[in-house]
C-alpha atoms as a PDB file:
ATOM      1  CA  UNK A   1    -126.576 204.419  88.014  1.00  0.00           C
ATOM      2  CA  UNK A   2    -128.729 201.383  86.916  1.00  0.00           C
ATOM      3  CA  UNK A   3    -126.148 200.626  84.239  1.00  0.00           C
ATOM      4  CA  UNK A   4    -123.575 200.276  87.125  1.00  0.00           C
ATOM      5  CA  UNK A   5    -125.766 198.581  88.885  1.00  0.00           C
ATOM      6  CA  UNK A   6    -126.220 196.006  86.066  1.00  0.00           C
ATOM      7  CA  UNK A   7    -123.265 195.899  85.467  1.00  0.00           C
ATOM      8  CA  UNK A   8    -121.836 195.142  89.160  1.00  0.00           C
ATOM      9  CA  UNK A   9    -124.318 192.215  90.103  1.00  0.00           C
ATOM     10  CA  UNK A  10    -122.808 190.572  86.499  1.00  0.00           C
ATOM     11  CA  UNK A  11    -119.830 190.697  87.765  1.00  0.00           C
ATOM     12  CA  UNK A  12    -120.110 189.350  91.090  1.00  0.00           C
ATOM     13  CA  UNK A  13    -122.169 186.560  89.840  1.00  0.00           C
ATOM     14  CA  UNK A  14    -119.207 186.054  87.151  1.00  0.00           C
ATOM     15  CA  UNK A  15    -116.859 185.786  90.159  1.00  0.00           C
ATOM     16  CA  UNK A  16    -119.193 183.417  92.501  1.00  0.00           C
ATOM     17  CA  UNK A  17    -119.305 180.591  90.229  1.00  0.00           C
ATOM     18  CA  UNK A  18    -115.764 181.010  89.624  1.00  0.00           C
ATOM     19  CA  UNK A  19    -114.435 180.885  93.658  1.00  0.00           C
ATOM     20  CA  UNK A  20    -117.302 178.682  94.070  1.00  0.00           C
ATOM     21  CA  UNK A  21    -115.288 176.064  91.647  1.00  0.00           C
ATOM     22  CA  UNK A  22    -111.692 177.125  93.203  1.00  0.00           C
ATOM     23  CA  UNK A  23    -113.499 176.263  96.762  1.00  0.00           C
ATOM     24  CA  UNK A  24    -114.743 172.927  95.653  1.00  0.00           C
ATOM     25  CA  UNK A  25    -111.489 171.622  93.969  1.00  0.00           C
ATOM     26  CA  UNK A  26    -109.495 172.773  96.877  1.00  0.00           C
ATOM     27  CA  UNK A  27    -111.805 170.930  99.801  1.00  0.00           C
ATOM     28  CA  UNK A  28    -111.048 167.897  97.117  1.00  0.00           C
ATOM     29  CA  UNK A  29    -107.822 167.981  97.176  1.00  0.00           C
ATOM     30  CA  UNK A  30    -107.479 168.055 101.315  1.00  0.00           C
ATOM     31  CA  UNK A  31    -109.799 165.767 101.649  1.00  0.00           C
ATOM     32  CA  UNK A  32    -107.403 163.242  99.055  1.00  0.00           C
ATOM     33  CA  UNK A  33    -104.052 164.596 101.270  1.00  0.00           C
ATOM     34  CA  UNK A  34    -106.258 163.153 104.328  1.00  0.00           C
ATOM     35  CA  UNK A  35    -106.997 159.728 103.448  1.00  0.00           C
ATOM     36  CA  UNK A  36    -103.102 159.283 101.886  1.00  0.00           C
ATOM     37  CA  UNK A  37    -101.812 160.333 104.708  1.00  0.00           C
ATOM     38  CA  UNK A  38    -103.913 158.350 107.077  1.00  0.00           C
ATOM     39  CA  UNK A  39    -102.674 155.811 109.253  1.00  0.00           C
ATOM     40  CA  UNK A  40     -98.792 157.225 108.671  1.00  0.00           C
ATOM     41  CA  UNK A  41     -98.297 159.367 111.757  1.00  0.00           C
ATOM     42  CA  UNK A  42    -100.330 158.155 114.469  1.00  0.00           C
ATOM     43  CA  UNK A  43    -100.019 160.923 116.750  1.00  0.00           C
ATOM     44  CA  UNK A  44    -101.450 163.755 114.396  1.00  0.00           C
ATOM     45  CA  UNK A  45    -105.219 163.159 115.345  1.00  0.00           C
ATOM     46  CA  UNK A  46    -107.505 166.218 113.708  1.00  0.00           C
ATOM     47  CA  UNK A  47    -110.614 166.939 115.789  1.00  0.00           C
ATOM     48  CA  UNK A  48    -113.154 167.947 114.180  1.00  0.00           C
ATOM     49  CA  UNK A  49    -113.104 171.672 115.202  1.00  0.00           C
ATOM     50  CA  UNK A  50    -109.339 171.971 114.155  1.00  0.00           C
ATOM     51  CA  UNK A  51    -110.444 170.436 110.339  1.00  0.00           C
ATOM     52  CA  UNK A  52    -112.899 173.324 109.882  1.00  0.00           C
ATOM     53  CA  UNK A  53    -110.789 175.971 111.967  1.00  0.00           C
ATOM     54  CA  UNK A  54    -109.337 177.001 108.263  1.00  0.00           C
ATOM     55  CA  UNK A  55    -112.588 177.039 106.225  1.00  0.00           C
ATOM     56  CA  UNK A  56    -114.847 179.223 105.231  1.00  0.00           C
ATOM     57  CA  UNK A  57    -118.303 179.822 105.342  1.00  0.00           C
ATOM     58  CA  UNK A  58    -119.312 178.559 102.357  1.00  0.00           C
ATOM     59  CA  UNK A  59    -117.177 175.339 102.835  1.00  0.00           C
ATOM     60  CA  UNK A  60    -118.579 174.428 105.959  1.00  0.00           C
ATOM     61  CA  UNK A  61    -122.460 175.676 105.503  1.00  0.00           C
ATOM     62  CA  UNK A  62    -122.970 175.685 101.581  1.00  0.00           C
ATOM     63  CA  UNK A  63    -120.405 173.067 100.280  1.00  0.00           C
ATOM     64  CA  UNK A  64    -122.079 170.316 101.413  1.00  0.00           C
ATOM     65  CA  UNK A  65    -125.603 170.761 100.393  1.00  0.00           C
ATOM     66  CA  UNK A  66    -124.004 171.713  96.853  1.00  0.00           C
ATOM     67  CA  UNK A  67    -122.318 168.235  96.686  1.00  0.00           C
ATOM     68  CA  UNK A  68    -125.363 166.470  97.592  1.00  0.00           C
ATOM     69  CA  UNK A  69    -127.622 168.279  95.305  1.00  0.00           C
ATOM     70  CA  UNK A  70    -124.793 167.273  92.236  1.00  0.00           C
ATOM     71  CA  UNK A  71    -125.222 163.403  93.551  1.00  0.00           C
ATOM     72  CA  UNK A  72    -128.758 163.585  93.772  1.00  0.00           C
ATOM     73  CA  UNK A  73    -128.657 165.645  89.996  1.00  0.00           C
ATOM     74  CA  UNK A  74    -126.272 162.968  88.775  1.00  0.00           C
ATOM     75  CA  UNK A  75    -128.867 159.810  89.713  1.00  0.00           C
ATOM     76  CA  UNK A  76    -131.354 161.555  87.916  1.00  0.00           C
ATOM     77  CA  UNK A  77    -129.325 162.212  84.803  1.00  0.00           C
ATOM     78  CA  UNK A  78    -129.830 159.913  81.778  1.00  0.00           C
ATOM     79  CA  UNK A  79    -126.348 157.926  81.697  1.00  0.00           C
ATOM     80  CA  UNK A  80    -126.540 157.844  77.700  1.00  0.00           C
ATOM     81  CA  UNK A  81    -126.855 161.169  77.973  1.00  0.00           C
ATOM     82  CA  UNK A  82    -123.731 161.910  80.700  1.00  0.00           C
ATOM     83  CA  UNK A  83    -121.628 159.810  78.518  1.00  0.00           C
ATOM     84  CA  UNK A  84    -121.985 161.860  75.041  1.00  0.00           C
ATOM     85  CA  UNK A  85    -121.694 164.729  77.381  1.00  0.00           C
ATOM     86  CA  UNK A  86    -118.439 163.559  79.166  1.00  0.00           C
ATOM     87  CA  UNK A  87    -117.108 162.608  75.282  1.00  0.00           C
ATOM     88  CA  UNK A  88    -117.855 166.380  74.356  1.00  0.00           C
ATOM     89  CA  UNK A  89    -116.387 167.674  77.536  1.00  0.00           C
ATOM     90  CA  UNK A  90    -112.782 165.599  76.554  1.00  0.00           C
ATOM     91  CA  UNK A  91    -112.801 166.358  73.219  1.00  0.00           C
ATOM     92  CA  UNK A  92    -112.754 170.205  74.448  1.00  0.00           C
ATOM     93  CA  UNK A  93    -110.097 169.794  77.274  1.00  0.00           C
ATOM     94  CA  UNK A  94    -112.376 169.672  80.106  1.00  0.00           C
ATOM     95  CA  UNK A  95    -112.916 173.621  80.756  1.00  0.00           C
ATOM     96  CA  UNK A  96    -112.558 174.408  84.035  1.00  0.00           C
ATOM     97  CA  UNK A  97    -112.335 170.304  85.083  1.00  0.00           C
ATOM     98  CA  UNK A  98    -116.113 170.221  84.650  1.00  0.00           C
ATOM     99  CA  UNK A  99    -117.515 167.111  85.315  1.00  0.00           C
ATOM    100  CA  UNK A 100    -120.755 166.265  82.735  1.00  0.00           C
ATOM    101  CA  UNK A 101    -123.315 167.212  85.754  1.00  0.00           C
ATOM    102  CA  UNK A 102    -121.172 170.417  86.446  1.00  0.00           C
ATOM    103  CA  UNK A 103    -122.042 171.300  82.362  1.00  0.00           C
ATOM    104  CA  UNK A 104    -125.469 170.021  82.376  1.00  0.00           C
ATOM    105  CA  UNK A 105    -125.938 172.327  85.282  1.00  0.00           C
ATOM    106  CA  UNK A 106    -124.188 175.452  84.361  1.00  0.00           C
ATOM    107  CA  UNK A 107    -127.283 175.023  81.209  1.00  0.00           C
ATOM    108  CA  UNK A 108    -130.108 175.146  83.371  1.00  0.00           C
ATOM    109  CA  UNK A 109    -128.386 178.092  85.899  1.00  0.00           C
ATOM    110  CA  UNK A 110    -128.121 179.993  82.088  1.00  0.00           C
ATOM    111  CA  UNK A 111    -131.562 179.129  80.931  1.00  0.00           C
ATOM    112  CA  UNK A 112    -133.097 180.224  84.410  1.00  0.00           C
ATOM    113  CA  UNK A 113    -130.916 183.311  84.493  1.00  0.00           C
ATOM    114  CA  UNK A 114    -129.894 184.790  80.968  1.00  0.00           C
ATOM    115  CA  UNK A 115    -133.256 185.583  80.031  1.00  0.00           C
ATOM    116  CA  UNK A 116    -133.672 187.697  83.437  1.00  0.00           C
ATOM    117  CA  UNK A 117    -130.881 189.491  82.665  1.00  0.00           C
ATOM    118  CA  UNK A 118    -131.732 190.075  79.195  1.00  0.00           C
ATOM    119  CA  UNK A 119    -135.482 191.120  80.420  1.00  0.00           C
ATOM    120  CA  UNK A 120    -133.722 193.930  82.678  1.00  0.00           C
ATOM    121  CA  UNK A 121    -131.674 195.009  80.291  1.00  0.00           C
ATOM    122  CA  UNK A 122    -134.352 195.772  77.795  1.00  0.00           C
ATOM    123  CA  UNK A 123    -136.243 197.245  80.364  1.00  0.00           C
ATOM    124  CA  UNK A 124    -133.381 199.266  81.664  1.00  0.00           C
ATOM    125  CA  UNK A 125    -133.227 200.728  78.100  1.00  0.00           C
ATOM    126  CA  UNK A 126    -136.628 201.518  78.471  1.00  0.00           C
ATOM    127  CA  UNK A 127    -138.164 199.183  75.579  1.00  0.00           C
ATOM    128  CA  UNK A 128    -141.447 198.552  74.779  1.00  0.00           C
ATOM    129  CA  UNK A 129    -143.122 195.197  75.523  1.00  0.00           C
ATOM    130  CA  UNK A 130    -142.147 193.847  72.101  1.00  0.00           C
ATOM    131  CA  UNK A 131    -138.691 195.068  72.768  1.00  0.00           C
ATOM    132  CA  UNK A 132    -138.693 193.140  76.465  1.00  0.00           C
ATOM    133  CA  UNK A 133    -140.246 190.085  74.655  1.00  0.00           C
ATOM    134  CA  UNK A 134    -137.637 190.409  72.141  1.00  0.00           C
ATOM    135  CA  UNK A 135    -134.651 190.697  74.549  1.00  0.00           C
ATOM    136  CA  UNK A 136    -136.265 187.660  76.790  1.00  0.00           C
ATOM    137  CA  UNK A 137    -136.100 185.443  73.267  1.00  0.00           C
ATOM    138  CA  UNK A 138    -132.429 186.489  72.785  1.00  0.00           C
ATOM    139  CA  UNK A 139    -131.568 185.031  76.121  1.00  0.00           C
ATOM    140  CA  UNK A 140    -133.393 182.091  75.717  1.00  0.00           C
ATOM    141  CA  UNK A 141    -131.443 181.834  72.605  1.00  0.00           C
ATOM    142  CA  UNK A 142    -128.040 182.781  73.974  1.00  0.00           C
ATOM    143  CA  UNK A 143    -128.702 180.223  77.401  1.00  0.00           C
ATOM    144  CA  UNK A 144    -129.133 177.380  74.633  1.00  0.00           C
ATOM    145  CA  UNK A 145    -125.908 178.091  72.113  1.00  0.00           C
ATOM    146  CA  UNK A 146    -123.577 179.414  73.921  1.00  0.00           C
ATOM    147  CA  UNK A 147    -122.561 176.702  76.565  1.00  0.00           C
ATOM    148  CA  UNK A 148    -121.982 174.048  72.878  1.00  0.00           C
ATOM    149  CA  UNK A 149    -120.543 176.969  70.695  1.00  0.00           C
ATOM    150  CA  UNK A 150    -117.753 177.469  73.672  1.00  0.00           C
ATOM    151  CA  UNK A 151    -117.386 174.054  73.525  1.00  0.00           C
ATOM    152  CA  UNK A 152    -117.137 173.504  69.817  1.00  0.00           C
ATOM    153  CA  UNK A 153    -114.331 176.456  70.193  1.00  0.00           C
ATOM    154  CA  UNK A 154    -112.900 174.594  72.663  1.00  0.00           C
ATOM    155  CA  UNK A 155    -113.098 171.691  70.680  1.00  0.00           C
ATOM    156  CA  UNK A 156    -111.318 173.166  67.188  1.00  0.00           C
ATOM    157  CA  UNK A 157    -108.690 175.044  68.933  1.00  0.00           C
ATOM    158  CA  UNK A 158    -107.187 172.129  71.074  1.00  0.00           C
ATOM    159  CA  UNK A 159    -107.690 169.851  67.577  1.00  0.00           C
ATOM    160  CA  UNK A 160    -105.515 172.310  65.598  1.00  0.00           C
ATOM    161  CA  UNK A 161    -103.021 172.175  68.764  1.00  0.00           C
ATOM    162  CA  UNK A 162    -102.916 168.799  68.081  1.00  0.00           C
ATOM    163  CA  UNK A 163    -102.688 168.934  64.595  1.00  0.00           C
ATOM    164  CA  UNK A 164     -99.524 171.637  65.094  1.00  0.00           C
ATOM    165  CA  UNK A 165     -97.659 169.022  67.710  1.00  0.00           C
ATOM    166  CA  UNK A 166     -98.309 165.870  65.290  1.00  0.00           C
ATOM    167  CA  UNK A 167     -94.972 166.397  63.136  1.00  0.00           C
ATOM    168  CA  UNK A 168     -92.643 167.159  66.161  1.00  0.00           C
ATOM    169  CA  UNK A 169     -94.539 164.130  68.376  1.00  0.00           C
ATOM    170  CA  UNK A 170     -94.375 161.600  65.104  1.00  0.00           C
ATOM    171  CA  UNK A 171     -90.499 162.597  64.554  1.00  0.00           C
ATOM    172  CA  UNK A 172     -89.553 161.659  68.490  1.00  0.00           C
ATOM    173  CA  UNK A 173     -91.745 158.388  68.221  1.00  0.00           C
ATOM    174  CA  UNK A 174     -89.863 157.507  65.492  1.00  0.00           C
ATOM    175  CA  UNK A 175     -86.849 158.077  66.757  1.00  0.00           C
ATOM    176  CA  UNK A 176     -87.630 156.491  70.196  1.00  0.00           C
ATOM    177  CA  UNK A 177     -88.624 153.360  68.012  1.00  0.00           C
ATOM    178  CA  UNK A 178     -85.450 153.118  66.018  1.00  0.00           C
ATOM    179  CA  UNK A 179     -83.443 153.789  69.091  1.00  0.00           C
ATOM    180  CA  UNK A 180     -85.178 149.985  70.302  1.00  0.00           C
ATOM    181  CA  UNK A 181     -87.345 151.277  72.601  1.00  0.00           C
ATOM    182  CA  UNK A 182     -91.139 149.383  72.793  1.00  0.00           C
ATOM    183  CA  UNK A 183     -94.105 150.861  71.139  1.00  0.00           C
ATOM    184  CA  UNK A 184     -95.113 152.020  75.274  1.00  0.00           C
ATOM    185  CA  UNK A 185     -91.881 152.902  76.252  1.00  0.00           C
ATOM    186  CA  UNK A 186     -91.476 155.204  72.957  1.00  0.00           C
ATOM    187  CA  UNK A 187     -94.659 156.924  74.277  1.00  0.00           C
ATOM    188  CA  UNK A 188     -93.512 157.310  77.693  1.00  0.00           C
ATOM    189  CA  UNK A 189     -90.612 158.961  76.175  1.00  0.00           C
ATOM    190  CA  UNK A 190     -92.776 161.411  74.245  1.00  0.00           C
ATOM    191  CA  UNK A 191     -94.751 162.280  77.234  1.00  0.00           C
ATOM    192  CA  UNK A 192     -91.667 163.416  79.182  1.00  0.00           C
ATOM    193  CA  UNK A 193     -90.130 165.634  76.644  1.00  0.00           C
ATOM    194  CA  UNK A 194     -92.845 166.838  74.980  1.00  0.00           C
ATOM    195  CA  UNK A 195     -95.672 169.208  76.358  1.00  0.00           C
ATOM    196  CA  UNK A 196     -98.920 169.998  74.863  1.00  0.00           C
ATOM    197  CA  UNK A 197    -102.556 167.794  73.503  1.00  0.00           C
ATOM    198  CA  UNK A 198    -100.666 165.045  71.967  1.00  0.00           C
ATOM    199  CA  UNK A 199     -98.347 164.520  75.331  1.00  0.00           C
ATOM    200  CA  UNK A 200    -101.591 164.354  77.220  1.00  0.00           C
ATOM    201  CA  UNK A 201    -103.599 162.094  75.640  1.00  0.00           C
ATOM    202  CA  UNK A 202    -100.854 160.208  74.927  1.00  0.00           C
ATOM    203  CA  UNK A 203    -100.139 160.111  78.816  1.00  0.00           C
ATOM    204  CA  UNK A 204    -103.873 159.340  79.299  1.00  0.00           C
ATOM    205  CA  UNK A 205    -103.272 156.355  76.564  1.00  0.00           C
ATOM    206  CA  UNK A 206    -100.664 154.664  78.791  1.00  0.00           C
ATOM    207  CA  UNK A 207    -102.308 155.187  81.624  1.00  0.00           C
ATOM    208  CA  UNK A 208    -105.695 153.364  80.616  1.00  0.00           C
ATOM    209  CA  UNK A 209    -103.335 150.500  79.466  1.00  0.00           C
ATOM    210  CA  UNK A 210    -101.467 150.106  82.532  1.00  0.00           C
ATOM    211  CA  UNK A 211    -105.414 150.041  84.295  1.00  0.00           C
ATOM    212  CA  UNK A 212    -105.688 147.279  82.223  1.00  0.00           C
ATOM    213  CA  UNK A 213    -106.975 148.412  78.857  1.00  0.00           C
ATOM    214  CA  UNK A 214    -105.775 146.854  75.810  1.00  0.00           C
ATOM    215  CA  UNK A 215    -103.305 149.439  73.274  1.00  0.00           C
ATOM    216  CA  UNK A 216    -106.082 149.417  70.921  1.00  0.00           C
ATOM    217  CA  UNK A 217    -108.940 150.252  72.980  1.00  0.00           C
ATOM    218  CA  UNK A 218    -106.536 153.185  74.314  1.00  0.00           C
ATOM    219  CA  UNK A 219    -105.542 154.465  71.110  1.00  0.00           C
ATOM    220  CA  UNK A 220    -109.078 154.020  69.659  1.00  0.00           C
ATOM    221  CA  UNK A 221    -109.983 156.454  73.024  1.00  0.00           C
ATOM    222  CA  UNK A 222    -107.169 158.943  71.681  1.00  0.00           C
ATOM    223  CA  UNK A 223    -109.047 158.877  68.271  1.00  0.00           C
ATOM    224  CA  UNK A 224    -112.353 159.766  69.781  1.00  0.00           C
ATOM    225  CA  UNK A 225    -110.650 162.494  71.963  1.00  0.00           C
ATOM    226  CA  UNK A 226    -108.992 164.633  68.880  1.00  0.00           C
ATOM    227  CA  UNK A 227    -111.409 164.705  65.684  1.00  0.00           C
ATOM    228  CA  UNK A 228    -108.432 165.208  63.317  1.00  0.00           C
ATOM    229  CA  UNK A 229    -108.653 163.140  60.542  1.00  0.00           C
ATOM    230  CA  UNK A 230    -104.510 162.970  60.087  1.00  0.00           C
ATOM    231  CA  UNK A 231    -104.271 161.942  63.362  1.00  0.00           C
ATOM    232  CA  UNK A 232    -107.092 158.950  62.676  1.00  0.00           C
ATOM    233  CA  UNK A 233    -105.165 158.096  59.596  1.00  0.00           C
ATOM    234  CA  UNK A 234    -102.163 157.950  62.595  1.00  0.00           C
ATOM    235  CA  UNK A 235    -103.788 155.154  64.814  1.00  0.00           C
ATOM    236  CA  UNK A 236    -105.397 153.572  62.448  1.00  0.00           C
ATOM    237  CA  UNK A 237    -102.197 153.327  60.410  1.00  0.00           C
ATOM    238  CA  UNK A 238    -100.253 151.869  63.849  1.00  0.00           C
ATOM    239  CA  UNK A 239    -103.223 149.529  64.806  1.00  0.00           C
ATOM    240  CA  UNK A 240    -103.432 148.229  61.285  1.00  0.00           C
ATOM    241  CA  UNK A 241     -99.500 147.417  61.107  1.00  0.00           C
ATOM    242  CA  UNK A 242    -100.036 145.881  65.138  1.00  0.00           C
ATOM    243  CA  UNK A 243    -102.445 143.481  63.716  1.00  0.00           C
ATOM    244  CA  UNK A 244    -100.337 142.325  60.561  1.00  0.00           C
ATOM    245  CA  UNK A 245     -97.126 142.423  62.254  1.00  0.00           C
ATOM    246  CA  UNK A 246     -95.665 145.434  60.186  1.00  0.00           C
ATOM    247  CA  UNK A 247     -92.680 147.238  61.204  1.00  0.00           C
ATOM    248  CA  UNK A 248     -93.966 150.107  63.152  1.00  0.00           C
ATOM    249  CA  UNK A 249     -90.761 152.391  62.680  1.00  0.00           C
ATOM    250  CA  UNK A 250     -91.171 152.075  58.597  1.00  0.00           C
ATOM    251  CA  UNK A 251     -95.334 153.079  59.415  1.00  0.00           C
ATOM    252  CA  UNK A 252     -94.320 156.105  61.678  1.00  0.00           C
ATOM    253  CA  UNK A 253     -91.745 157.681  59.070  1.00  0.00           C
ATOM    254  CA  UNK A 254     -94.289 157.160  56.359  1.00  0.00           C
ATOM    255  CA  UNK A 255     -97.219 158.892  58.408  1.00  0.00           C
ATOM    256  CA  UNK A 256     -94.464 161.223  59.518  1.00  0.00           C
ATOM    257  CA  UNK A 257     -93.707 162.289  55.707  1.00  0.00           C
ATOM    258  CA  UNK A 258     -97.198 162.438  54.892  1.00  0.00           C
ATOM    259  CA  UNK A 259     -98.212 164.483  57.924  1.00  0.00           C
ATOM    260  CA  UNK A 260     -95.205 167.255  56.739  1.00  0.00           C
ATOM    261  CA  UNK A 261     -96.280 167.033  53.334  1.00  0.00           C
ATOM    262  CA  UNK A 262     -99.752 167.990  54.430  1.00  0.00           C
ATOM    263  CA  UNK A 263     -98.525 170.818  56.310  1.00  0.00           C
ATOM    264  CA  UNK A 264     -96.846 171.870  53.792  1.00  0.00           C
ATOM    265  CA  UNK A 265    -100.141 171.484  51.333  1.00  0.00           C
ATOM    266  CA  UNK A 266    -102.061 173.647  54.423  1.00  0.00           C
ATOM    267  CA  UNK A 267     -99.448 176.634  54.822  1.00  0.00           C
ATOM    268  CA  UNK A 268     -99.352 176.836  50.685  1.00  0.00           C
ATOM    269  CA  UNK A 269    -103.312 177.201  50.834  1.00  0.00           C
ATOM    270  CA  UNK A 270    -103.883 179.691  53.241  1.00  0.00           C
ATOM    271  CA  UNK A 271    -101.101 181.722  51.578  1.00  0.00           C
ATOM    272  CA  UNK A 272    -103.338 181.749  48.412  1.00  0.00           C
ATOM    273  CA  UNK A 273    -106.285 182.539  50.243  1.00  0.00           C
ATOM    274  CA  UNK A 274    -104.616 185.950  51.617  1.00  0.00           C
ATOM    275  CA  UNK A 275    -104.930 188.190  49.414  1.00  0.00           C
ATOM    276  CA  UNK A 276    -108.522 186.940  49.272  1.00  0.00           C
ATOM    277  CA  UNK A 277    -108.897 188.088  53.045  1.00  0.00           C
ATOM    278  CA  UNK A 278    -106.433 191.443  52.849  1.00  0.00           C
ATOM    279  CA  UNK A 279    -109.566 192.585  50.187  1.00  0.00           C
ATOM    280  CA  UNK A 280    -112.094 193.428  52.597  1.00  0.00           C
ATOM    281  CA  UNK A 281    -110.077 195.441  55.141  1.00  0.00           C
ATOM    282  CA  UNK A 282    -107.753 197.298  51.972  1.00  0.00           C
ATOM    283  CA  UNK A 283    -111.600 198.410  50.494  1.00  0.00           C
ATOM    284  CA  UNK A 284    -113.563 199.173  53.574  1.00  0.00           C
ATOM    285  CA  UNK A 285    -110.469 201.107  55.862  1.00  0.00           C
ATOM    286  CA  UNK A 286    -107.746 201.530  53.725  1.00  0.00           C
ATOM    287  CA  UNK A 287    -108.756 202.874  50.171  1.00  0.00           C
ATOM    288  CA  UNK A 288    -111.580 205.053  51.627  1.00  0.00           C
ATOM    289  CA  UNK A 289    -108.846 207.208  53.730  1.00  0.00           C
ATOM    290  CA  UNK A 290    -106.585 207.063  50.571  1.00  0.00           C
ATOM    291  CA  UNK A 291    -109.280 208.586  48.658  1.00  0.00           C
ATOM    292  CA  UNK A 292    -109.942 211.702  51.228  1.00  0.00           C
ATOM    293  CA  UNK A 293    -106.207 211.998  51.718  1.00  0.00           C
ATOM    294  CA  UNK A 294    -105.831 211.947  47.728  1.00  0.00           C
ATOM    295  CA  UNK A 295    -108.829 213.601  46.351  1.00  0.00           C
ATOM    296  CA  UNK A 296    -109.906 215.674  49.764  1.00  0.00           C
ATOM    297  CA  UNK A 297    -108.285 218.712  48.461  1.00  0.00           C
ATOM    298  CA  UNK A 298    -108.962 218.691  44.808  1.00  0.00           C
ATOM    299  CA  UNK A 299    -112.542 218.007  46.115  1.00  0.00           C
ATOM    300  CA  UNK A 300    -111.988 221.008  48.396  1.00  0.00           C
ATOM    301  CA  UNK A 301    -110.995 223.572  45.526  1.00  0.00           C
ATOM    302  CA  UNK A 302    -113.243 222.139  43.690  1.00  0.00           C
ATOM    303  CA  UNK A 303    -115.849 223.152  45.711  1.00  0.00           C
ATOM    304  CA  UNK A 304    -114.366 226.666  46.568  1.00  0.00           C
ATOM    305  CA  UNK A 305    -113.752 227.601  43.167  1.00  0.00           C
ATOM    306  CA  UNK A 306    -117.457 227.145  42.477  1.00  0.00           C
ATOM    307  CA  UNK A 307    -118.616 229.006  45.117  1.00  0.00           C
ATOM    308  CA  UNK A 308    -116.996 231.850  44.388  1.00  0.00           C
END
């Protein structure tokens, strides 16, 4: 019964923080549909009473004080330290859309709360004092790690995402630029007919330039986004040949060879390193059951035949 018990208030706090977050991006986008449609019908006046007629409870009584305890959080947050974490944060995706004050304090609600749990579950198993202590260290340890190791996940699986698209993205650029489309118009192109990382930040590229950043400020952004050193080599490779005046279709096939070439390189490797990896399972599963299958019944006479 105390296991269930464990286990049930884990869950429910699991699914709190996660309607919690549905609740808060859904009041902001109604409150965004308000103020664009302001002003356009002049008849459709909502009272008060009818706005909060389809909220509830924790909208109307806990949403607020939530918000204002993130602004008053956020003006007490280092900004050096709200800008590395908003870098980390977009080199991962943005989990869930969280926002660097969201992150910083999903750390403290785990530092205040995993060794608790931790505690109770050691105590639940009925542990010792050095076992409690022990358990209460491991969720110190686990509240500190495990917020950066999911984002370092984060972080390597969208990069090889990236690194997967580059080929497919690079052979459409090309393509776009040979038709005699513009370097911008090219990516525009790519956005719309290709989904994935690449299209994105890509889409986030163009849209920092047409807020008024300059193309290499907004590809330099796109290298800080995606650590991937080919697709560094990319940008760098178009920024150089901006600056010299190079032809940027001759640059992209180039990269676009190289980048295939690599792949190529990268599929060859891990092909070598498989029978490397099929070792461990083939001795520790497969040879052991081939053995009892095999030698189980010689083992079995064996045995029988010196008995009697």
């Amino acid at each position: 019964m105390l296991y269930f018990t464990f286990f049930c208030t884990i869950t429910l706090l699991i699914y709190f923080l996660f309607v919690l977050r549905s609740e808060v991006r859904e009041k902001l986008r109604r409150r965004v549909a308000v103020f664009l449609n302001h002003g356009n019908d002049e008849g459709n006046v909502i009272t008060k009473a009818e706005k909060h007629q389809g909220e509830t409870l924790a909208q109307r009584v806990i949403l607020p004080y939530w918000l204002e305890f993130k602004r008053s959080f956020k003006r007490r947050m280092p900004g050096e330290k709200e800008a590395k974490l908003e870098i980390k944060l977009l080199q991962a995706g943005n989990p869930f859309g969280m926002t660097p004050v969201e992150f910083r304090l999903l750390q403290i609600a785990l530092f205040l709360t995993m060794p608790f749990l931790f505690g109770g579950y050691g105590f639940l198993l009925k542990a010792n004092v050095v076992g409690i202590v022990m358990f209460v260290l491991l969720g110190i340890i686990t509240a500190i790690y495990l917020p950066h190791f999911y984002i370092q996940l984060k972080t390597k699986a969208r990069n090889k995402l990236a690194l997967r698209e580059l080929p497919d993205v690079l052979d459409l650029l090309t393509v776009s630029l040979e038709a005699g489309l513009g370097f911008d118009s090219a990516l525009g192109k790519v956005v719309s007919k290709k989904d994935g990382v690449l299209s994105s930040e890509f889409q986030r590229c163009l849209e920092e330039i047409r807020l008024g950043k300059t193309r290499r400020e907004a590809l330099r952004g796109v290298r800080e986004r995606l650590k991937v050193e080919e697709i560094s080599v990319l940008i760098s490779s178009i920024l150089q040949a901006e600056k010299l005046g190079i032809g940027m279709v001759q640059v992209l096939r180039i990269q676009s060879a190289e980048v295939r070439e690599q792949r190529k390189q990268r599929a060859e490797e891990e092909a070598m390193k498989a029978p490397i990896k099929m070792l461990f399972p083939l001795v520790l599963f497969i040879f052991p059951s081939l053995f009892i299958v095999l030698l189980g019944p010689a083992v079995i006479e064996f045995l029988l035949t010196f008995q009697d």
